[in-house]
Protein backbone atom coordinates (compact mmCIF):
# COMPACT_ATOMS: atom_id res chain seq x y z
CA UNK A 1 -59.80 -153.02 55.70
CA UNK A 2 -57.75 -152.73 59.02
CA UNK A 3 -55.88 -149.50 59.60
CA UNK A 4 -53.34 -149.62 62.44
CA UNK A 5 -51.99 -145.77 63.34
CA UNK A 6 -48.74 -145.85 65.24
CA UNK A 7 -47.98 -149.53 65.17
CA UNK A 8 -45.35 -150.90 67.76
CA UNK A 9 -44.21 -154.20 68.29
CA UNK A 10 -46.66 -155.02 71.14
CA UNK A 11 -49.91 -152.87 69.85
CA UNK A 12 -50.86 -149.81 67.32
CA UNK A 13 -52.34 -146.24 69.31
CA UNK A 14 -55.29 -147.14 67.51
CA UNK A 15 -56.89 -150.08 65.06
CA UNK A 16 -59.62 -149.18 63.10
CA UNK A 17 -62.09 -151.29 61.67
CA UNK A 18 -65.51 -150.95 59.43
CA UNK A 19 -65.91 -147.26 61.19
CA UNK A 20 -64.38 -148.71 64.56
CA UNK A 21 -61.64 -147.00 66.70
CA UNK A 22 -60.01 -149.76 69.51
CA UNK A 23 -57.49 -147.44 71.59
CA UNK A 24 -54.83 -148.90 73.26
CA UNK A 25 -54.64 -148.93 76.61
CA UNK A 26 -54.37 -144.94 78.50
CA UNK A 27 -52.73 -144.12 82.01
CA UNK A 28 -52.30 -141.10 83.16
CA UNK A 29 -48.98 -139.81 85.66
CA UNK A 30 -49.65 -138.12 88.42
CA UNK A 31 -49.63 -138.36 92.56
CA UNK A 32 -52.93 -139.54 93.11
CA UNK A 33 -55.77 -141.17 91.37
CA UNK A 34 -57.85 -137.43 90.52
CA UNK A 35 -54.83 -136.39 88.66
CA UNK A 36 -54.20 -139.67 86.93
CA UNK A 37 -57.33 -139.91 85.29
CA UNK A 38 -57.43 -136.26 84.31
CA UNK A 39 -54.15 -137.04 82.62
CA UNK A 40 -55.84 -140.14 81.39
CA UNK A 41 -59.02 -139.15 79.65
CA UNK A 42 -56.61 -136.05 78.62
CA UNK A 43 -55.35 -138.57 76.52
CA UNK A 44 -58.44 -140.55 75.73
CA UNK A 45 -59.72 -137.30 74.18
CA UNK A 46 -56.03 -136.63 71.99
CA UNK A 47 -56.24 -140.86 70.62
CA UNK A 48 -60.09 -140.18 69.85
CA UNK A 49 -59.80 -136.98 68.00
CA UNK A 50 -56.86 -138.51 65.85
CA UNK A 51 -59.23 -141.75 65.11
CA UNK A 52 -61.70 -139.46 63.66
CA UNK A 53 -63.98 -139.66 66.65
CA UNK A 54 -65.27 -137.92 69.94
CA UNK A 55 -66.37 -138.46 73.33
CA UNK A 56 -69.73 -138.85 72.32
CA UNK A 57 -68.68 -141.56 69.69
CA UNK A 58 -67.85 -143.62 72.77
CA UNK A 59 -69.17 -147.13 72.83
CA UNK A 60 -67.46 -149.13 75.59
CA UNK A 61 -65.01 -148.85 78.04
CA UNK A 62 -62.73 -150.80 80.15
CA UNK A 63 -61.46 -149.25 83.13
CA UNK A 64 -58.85 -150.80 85.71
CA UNK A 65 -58.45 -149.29 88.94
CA UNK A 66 -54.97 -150.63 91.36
CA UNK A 67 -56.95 -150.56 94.45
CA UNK A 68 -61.19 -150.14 93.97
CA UNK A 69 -60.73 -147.40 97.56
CA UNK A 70 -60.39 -144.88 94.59
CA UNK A 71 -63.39 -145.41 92.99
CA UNK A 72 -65.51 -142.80 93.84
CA UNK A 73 -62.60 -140.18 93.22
CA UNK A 74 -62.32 -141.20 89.98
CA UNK A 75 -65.96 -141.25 89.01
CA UNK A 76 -65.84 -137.85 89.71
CA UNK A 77 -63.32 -136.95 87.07
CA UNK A 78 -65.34 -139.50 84.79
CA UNK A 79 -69.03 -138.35 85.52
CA UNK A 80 -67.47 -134.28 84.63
CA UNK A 81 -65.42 -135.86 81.53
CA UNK A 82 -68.30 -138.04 80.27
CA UNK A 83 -70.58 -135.56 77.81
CA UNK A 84 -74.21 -136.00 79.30
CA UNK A 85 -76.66 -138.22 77.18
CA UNK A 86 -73.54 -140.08 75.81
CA UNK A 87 -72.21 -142.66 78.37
CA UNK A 88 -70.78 -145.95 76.93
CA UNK A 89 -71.09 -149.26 78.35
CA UNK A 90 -68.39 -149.33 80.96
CA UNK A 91 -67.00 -151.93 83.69
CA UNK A 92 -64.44 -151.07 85.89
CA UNK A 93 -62.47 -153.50 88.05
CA UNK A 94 -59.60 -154.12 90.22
CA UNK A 95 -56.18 -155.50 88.40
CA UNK A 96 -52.26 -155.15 89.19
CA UNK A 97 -51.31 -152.53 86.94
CA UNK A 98 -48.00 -152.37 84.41
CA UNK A 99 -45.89 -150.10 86.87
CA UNK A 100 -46.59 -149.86 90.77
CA UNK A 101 -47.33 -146.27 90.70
CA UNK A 102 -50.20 -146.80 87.92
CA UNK A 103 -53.60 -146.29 89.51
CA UNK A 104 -56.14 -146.20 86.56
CA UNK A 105 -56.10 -147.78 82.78
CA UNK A 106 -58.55 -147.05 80.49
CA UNK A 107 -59.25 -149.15 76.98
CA UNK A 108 -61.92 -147.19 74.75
CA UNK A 109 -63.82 -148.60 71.96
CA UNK A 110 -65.57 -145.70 69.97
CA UNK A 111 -67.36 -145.22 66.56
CA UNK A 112 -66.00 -142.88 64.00
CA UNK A 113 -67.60 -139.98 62.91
């Protein structure tokens, strides 16, 4: 069975499938990348708790940066977020985001509890 929580027209918050959570896409406002990915994974954490799972239910994800200069900065809110022992498999890349003043998305794929 598929379960779809907050469907729009475009995507649900969150599908989940045979004790899968897919989370739609997070950004995060704020002036500069640190901020944005607090704001982020601030939200990450709210769409994983209301899937049923947790950080450390994480299995993959996808993270786009607007310009790979703020990299490092943002691995720094990610390595503190990220509980230790239970890093997913993770890319990150470069990719024009939705609105110009988006610096970092984030698509998480976790299991549920």
């Amino acid at each position: 069975m598929i379960e779809r929580i907050e469907p729009g027209v475009r995507s649900s918050k969150i599908v989940k499938h045979n004790g899968v959570a897919y989370l739609t896409g997070q950004v995060g406002e704020g002036a500069d990348i640190t901020e944005q990915t607090v704001e982020c994974l601030r939200r990450v954490d709210a769409l994983l708790e209301e899937a049923g799972s947790s950080r450390e239910h994480m299995l993959q994800v996808t993270i786009w940066l607007a310009d790979m200069a703020d990299f490092a900065a943002m691995n720094e809110v990610w390595n503190a977020w990220v509980p230790e022992g239970h890093a997913p498999a993770r890319a990150c890349g470069e990719a024009r985001l939705a609105r110009d003043v988006l610096k970092v998305e984030m698509i998480v794929t976790a299991a549920v509890k």
